[in-house]
PDB file of N, CA and C in Angstrom:
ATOM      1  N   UNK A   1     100.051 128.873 102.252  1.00  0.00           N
ATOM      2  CA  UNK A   1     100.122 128.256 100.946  1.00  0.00           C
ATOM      3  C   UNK A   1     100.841 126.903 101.071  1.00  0.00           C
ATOM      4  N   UNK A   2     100.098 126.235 100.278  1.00  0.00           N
ATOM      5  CA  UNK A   2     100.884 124.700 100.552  1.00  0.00           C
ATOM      6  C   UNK A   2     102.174 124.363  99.429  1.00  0.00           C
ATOM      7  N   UNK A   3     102.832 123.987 100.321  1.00  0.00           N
ATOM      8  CA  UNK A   3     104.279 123.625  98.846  1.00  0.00           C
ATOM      9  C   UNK A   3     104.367 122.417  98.894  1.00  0.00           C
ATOM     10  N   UNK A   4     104.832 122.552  97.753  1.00  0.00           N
ATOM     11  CA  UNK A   4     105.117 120.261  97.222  1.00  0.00           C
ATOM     12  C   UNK A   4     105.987 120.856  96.795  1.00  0.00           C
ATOM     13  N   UNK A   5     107.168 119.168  97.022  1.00  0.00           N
ATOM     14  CA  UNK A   5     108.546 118.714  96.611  1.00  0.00           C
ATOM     15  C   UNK A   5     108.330 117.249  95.763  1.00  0.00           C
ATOM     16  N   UNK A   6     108.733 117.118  94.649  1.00  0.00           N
ATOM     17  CA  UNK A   6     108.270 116.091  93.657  1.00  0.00           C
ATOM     18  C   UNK A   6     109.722 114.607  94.093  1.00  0.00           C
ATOM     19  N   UNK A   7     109.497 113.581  94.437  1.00  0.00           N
ATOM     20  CA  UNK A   7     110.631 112.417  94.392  1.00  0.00           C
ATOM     21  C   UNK A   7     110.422 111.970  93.840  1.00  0.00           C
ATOM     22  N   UNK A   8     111.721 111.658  92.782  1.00  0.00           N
ATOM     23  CA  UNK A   8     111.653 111.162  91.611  1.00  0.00           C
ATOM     24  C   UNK A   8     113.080 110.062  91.674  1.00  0.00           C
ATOM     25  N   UNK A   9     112.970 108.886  91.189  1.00  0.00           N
ATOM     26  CA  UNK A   9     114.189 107.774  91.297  1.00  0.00           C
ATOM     27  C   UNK A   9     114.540 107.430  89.931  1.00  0.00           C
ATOM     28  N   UNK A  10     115.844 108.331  89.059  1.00  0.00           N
ATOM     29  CA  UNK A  10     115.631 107.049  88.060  1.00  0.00           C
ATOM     30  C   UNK A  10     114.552 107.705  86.860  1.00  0.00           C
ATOM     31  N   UNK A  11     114.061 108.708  87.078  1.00  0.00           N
ATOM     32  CA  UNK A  11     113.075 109.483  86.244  1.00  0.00           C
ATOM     33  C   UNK A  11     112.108 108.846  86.001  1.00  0.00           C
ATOM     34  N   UNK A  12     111.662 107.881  87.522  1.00  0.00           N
ATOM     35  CA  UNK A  12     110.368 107.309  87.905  1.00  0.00           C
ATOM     36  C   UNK A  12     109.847 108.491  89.075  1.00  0.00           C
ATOM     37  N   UNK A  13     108.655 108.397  89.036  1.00  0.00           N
ATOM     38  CA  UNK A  13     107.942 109.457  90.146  1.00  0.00           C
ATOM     39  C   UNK A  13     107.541 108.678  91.350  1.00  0.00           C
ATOM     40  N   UNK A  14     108.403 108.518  92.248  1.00  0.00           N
ATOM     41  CA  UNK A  14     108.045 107.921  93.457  1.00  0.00           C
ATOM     42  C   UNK A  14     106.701 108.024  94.044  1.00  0.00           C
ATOM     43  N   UNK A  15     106.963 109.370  94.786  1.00  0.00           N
ATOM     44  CA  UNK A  15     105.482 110.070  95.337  1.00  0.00           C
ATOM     45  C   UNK A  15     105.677 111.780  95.767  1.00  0.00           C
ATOM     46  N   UNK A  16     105.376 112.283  96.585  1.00  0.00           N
ATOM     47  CA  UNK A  16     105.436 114.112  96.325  1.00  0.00           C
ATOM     48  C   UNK A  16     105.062 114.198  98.479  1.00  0.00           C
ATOM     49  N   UNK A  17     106.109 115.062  98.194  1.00  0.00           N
ATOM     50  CA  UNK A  17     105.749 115.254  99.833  1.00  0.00           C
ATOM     51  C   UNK A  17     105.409 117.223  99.446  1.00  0.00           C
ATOM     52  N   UNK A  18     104.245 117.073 100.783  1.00  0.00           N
ATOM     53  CA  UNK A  18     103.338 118.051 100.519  1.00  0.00           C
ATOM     54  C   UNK A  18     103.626 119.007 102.100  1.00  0.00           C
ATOM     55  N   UNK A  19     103.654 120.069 102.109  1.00  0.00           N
ATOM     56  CA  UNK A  19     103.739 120.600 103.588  1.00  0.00           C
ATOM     57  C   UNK A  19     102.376 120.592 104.938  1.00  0.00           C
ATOM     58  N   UNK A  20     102.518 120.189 106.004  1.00  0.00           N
ATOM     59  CA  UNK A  20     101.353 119.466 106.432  1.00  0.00           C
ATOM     60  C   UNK A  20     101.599 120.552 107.807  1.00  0.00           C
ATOM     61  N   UNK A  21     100.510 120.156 108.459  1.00  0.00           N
ATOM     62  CA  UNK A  21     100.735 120.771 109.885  1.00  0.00           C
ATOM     63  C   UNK A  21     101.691 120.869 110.902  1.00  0.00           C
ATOM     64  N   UNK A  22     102.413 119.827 110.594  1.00  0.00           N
ATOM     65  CA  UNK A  22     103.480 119.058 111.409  1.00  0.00           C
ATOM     66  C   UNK A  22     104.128 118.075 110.483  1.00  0.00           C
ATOM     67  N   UNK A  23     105.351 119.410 109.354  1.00  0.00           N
ATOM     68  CA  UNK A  23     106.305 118.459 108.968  1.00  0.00           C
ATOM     69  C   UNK A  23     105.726 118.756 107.791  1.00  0.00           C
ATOM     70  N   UNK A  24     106.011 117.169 106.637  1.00  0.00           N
ATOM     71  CA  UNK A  24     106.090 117.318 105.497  1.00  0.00           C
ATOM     72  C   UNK A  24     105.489 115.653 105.407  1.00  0.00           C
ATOM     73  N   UNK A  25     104.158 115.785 104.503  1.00  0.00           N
ATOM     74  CA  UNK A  25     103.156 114.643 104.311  1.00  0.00           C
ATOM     75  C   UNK A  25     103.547 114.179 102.908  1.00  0.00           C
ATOM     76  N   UNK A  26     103.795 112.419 103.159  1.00  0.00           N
ATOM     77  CA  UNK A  26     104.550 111.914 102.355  1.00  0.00           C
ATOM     78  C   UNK A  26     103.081 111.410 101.262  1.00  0.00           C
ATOM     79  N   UNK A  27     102.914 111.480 100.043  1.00  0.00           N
ATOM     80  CA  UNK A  27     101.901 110.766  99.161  1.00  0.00           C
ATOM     81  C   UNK A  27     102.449 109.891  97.919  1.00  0.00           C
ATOM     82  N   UNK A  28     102.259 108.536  98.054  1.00  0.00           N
ATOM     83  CA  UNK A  28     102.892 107.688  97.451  1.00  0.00           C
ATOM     84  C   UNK A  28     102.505 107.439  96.143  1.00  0.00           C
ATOM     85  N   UNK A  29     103.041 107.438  94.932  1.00  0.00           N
ATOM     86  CA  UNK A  29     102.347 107.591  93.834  1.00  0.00           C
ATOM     87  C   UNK A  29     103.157 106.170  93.172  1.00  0.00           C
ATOM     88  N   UNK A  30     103.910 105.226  93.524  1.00  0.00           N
ATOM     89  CA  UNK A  30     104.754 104.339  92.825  1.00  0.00           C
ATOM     90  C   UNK A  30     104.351 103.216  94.077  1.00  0.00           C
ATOM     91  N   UNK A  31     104.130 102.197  93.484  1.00  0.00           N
ATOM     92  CA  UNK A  31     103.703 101.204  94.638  1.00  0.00           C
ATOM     93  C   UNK A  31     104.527 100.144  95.426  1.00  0.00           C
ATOM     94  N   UNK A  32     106.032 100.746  94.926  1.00  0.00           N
ATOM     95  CA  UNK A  32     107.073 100.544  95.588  1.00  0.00           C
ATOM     96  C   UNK A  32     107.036 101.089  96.877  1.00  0.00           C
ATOM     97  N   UNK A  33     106.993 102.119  97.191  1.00  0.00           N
ATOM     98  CA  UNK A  33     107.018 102.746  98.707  1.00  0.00           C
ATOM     99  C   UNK A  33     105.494 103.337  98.995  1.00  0.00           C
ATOM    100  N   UNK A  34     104.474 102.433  98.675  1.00  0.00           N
ATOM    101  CA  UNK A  34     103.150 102.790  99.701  1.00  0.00           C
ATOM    102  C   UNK A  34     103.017 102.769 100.889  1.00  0.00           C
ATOM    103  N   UNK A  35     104.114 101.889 101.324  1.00  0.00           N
ATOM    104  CA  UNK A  35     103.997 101.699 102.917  1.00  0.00           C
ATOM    105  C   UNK A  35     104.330 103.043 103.510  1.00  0.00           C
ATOM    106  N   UNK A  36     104.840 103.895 102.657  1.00  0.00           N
ATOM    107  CA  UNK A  36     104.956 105.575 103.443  1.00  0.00           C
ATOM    108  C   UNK A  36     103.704 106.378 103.236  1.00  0.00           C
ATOM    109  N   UNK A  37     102.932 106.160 102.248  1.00  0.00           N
ATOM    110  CA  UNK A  37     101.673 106.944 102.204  1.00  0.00           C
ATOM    111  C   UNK A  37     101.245 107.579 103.453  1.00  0.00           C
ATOM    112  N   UNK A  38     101.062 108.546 103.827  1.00  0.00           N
ATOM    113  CA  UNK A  38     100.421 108.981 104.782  1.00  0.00           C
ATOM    114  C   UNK A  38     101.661 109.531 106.188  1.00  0.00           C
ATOM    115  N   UNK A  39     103.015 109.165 106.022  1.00  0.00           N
ATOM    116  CA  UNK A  39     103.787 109.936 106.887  1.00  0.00           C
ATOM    117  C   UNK A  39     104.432 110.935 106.568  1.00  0.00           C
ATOM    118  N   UNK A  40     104.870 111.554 107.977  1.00  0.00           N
ATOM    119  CA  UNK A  40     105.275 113.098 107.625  1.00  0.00           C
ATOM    120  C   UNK A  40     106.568 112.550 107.655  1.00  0.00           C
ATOM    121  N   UNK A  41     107.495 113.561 107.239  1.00  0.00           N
ATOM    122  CA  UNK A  41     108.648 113.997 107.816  1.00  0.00           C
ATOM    123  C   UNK A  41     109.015 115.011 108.263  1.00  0.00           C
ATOM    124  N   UNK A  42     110.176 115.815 108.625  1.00  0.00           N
ATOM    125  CA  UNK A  42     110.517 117.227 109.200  1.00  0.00           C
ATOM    126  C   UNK A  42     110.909 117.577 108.298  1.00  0.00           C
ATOM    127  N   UNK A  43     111.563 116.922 106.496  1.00  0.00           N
ATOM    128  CA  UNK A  43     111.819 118.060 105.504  1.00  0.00           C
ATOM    129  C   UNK A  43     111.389 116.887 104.267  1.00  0.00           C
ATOM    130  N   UNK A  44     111.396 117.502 103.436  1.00  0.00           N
ATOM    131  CA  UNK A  44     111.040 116.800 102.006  1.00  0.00           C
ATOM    132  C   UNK A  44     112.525 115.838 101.984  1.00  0.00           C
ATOM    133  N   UNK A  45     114.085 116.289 102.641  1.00  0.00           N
ATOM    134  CA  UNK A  45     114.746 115.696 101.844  1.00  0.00           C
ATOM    135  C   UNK A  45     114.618 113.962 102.759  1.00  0.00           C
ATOM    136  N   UNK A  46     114.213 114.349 104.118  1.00  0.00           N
ATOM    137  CA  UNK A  46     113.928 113.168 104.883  1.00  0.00           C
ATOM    138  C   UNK A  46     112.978 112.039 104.132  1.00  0.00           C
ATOM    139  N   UNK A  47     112.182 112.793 103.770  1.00  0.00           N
ATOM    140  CA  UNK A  47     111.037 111.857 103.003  1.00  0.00           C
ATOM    141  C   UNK A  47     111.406 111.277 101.764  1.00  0.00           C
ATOM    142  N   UNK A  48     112.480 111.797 100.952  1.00  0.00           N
ATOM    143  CA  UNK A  48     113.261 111.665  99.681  1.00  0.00           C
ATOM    144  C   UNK A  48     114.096 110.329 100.300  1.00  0.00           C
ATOM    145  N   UNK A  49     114.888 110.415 101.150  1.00  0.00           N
ATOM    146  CA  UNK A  49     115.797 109.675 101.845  1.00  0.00           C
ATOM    147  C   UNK A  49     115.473 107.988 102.342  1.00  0.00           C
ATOM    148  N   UNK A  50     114.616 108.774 103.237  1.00  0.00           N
ATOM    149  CA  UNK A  50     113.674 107.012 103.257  1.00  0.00           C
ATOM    150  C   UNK A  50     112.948 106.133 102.264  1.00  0.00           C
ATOM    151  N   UNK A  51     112.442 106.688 101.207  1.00  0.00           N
ATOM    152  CA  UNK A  51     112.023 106.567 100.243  1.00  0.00           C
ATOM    153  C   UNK A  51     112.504 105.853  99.159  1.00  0.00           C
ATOM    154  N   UNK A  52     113.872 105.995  98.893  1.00  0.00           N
ATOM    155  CA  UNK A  52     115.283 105.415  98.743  1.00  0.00           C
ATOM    156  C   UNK A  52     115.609 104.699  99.095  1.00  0.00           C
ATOM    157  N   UNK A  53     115.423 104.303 100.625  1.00  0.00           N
ATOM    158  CA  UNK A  53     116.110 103.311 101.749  1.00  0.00           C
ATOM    159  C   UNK A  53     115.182 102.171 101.242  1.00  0.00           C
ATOM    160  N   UNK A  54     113.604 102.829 101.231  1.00  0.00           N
ATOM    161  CA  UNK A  54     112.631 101.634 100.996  1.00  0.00           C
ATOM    162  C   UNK A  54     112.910 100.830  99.726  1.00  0.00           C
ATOM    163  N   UNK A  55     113.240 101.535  98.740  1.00  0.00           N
ATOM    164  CA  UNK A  55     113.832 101.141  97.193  1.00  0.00           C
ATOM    165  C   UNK A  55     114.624 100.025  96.989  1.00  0.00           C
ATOM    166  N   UNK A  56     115.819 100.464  97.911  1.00  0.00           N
ATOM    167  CA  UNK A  56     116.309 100.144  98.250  1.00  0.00           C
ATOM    168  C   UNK A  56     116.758  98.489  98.804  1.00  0.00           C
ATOM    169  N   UNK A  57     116.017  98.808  99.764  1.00  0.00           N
ATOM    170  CA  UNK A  57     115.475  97.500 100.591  1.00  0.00           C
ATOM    171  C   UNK A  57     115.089  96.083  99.772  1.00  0.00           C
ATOM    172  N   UNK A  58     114.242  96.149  99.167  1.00  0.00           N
ATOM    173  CA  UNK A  58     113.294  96.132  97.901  1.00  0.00           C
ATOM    174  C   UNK A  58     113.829  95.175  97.346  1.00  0.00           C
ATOM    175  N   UNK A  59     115.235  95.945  96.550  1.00  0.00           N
ATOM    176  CA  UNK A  59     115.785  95.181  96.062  1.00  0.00           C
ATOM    177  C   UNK A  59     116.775  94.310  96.468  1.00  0.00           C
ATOM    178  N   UNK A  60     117.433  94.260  97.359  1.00  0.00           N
ATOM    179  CA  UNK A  60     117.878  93.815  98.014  1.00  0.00           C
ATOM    180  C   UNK A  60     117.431  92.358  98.752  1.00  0.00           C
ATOM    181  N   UNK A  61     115.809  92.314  98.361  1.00  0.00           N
ATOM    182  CA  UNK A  61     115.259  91.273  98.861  1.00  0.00           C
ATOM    183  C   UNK A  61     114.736  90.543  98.096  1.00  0.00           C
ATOM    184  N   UNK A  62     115.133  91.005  96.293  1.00  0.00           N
ATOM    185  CA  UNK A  62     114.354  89.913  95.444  1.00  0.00           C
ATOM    186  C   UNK A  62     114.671  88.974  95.090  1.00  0.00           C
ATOM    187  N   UNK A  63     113.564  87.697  95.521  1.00  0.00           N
ATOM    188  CA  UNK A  63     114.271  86.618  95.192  1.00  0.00           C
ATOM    189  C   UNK A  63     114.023  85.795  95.909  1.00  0.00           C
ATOM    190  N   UNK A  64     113.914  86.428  97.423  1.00  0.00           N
ATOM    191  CA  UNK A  64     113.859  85.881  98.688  1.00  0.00           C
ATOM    192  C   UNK A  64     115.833  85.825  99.616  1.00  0.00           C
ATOM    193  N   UNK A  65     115.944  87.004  99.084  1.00  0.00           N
ATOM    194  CA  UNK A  65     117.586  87.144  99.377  1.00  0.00           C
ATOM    195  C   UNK A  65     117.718  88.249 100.152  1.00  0.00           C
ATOM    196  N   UNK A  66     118.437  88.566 101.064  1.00  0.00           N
ATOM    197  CA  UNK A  66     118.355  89.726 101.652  1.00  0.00           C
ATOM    198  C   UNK A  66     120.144  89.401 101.609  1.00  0.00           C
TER     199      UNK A  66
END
């Protein structure tokens, strides 16, 4: 049976990591972190985590400012 874990930022819906063959398949639903579409991780909270980092990042760079 397949399980999903829902990431949510902010009570925005990031994207949903889904359980895969190997790990946990990241699906990007916020077009903030598409660049993860399609990777696994070893747990949902990994995929939660980076996901964040990417958010993160993000902002950190608007403007042309890092």
């Amino acid at each position: 049976m397949i399980q999903s874990r829902t990431i949510i930022e902010k009570g925005r819906l990031l994207g949903v990591a889904t359980t895969a063959d190997r790990g946990w398949l990241f699906t990007a639903i916020d077009p903030r972190v598409e660049d993860l579409h399609g990777r696994c991780f070893g747990t949902p909270a990994e995929a939660e985590r980076v996901a964040l980092l990417v958010l993160d990042r993000g902002r950190s760079t608007v403007g042309g400012q890092a």
